[in-house]
C-alpha atoms as a PDB file:
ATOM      1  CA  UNK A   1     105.966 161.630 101.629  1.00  0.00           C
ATOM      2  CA  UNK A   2     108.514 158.930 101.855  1.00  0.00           C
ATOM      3  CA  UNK A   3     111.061 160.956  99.053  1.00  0.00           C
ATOM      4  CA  UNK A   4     110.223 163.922 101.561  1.00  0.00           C
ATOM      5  CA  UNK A   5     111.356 161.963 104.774  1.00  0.00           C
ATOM      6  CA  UNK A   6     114.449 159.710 103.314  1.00  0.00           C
ATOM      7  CA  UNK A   7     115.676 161.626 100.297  1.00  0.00           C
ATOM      8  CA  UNK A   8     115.050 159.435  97.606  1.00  0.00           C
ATOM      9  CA  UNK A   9     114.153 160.428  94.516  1.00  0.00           C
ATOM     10  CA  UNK A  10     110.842 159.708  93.723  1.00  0.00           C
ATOM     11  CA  UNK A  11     108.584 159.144  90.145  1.00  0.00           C
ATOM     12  CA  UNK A  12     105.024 160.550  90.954  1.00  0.00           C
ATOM     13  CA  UNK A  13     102.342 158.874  88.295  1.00  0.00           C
ATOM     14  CA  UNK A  14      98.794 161.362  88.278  1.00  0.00           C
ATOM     15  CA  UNK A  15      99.554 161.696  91.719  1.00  0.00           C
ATOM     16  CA  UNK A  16      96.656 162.751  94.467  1.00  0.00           C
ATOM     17  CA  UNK A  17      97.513 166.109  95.700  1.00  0.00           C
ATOM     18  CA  UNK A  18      94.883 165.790  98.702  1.00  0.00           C
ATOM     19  CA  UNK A  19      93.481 162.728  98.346  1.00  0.00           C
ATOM     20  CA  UNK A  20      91.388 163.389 101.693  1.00  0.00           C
ATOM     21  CA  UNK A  21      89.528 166.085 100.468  1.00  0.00           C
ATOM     22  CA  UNK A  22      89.287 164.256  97.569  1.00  0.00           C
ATOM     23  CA  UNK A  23      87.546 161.010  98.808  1.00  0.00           C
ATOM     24  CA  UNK A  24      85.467 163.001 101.639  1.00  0.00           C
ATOM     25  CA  UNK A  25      82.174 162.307  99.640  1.00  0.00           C
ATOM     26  CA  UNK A  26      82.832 158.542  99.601  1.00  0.00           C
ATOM     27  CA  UNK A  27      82.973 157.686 103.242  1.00  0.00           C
ATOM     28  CA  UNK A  28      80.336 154.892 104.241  1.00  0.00           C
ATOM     29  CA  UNK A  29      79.576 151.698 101.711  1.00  0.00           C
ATOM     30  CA  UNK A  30      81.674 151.403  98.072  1.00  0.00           C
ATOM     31  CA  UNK A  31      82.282 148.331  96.168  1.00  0.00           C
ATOM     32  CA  UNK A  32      85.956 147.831  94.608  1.00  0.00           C
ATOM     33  CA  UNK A  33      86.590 149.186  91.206  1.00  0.00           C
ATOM     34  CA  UNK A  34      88.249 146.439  90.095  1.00  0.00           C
ATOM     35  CA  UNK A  35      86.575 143.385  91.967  1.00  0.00           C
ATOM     36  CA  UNK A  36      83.346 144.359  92.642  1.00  0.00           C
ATOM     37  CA  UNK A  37      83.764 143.555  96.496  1.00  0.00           C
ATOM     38  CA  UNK A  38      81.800 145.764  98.761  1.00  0.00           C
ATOM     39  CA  UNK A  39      83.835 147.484 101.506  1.00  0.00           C
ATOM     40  CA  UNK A  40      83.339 150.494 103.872  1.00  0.00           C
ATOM     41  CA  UNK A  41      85.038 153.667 103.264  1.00  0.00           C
ATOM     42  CA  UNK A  42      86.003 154.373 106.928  1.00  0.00           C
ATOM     43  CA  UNK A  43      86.086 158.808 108.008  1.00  0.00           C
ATOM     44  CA  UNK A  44      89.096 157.604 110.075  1.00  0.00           C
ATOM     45  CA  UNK A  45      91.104 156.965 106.881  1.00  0.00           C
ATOM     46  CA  UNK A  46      90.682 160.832 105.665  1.00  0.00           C
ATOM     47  CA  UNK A  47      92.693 161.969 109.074  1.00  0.00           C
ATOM     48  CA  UNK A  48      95.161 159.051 108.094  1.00  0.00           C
ATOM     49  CA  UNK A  49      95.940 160.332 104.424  1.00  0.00           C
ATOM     50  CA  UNK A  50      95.860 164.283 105.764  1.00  0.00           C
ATOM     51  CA  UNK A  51      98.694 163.417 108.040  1.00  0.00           C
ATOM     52  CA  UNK A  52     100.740 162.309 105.063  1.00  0.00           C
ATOM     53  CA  UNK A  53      99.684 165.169 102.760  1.00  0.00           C
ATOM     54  CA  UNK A  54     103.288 167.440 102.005  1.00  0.00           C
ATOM     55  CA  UNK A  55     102.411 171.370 101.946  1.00  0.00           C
ATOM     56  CA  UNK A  56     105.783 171.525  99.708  1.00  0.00           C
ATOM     57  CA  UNK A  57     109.006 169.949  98.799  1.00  0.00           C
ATOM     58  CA  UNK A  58     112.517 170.637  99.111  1.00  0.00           C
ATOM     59  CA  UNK A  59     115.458 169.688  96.426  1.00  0.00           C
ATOM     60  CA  UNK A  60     112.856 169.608  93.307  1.00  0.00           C
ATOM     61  CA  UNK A  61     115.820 167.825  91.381  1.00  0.00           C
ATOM     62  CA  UNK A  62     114.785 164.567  93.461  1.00  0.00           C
ATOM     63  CA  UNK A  63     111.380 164.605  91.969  1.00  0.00           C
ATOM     64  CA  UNK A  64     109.443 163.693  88.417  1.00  0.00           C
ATOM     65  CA  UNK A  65     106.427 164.252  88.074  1.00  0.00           C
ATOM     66  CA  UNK A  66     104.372 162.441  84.683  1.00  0.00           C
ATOM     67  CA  UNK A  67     100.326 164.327  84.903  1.00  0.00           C
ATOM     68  CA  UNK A  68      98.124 163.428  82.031  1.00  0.00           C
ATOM     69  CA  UNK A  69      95.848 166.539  81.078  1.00  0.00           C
ATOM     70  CA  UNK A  70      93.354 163.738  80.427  1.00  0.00           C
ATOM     71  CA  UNK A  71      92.837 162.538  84.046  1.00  0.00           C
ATOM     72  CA  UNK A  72      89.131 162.306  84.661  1.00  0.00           C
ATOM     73  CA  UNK A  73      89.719 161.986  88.331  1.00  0.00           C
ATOM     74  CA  UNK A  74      92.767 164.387  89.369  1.00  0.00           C
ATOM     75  CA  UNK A  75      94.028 167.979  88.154  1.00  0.00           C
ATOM     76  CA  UNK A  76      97.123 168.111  86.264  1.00  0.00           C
ATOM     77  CA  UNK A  77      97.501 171.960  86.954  1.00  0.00           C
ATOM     78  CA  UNK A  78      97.190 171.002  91.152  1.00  0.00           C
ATOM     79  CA  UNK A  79     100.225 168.143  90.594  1.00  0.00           C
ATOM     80  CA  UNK A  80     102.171 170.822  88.676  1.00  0.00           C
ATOM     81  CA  UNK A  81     101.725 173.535  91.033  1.00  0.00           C
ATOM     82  CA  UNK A  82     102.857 171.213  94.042  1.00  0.00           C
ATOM     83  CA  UNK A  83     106.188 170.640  92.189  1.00  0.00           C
ATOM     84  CA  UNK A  84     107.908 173.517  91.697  1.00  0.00           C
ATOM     85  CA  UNK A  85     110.977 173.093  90.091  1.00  0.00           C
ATOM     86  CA  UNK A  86     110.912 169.676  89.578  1.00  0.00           C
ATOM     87  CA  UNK A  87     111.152 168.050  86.286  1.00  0.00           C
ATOM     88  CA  UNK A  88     107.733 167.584  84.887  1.00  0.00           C
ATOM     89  CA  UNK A  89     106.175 165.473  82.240  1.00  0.00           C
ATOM     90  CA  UNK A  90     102.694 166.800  81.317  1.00  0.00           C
ATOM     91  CA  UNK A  91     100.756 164.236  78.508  1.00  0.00           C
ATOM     92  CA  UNK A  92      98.655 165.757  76.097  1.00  0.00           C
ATOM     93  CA  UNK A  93      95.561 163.353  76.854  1.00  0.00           C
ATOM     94  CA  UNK A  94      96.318 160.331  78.376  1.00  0.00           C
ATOM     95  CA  UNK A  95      94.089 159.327  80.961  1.00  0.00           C
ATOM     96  CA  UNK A  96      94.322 158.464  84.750  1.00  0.00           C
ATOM     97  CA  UNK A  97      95.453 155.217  84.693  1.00  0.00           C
ATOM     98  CA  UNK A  98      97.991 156.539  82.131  1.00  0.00           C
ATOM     99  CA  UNK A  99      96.941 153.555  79.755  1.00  0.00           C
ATOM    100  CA  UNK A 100      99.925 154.891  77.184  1.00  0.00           C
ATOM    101  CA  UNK A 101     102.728 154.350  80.095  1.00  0.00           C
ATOM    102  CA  UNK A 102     104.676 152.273  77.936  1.00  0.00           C
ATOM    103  CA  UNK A 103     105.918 155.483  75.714  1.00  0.00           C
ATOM    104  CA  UNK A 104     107.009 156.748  79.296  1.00  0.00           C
ATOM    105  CA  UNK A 105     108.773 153.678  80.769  1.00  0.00           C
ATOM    106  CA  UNK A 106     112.064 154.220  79.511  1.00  0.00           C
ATOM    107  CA  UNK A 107     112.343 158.093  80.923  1.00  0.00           C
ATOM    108  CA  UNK A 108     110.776 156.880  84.129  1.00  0.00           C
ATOM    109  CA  UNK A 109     113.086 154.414  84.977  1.00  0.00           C
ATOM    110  CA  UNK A 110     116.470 156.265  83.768  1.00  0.00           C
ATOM    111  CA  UNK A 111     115.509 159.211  86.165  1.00  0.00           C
ATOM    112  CA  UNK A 112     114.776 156.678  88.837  1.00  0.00           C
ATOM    113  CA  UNK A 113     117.838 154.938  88.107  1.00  0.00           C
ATOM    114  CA  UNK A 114     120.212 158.173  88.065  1.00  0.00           C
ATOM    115  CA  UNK A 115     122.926 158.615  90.569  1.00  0.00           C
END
């Protein structure tokens, strides 16, 4: 959204294509993943993240895209298909949190980097 609105280039890691129909089912009472603090999933939030959900992009050259084929959360083939054009870097395996990032680094930051 914000490469969209300013024209930056932008590095997209297993993103969420539509993270509001994504997270519908978990509205009400969670606990965090990583803390174990309980919190409440608010509805309101799903209008919040629809409003910055991009139906498609324009100048593809701003954009990289890394999608791990193993994400056990997100669809590789949905992250592709919103990027048309772009450069893409599709993992064999991996997994969502792309714990093997470190191979990646280097590529990630010389495209961010690029003039």
């Amino acid at each position: 959204w914000v490469a969209q609105q300013t024209g930056c280039r932008a590095v997209l890691l297993n993103p969420a294509m539509h993270p509001a129909r994504d997270l519908a089912g978990h509205v009400g009472p969670q606990t965090g993943y990583h803390d174990g603090v309980p919190f409440v999933f608010e509805a309101a939030w799903l209008g919040q993240l629809r409003r910055y959900e991009i139906t498609a992009i324009t100048r593809p050259v701003r954009y990289l895209l890394v999608a791990a084929r193993g994400d056990e959360l997100l669809d590789w083939r949905e992250m592709v298909a919103a990027f048309p054009g772009a450069r893409h870097r599709v993992l064999d395996g991996s997994d969502h949190g792309l714990s093997d990032f470190a191979e990646y680094l280097e590529e990630v930051l010389a495209f961010a980097t690029a003039s």
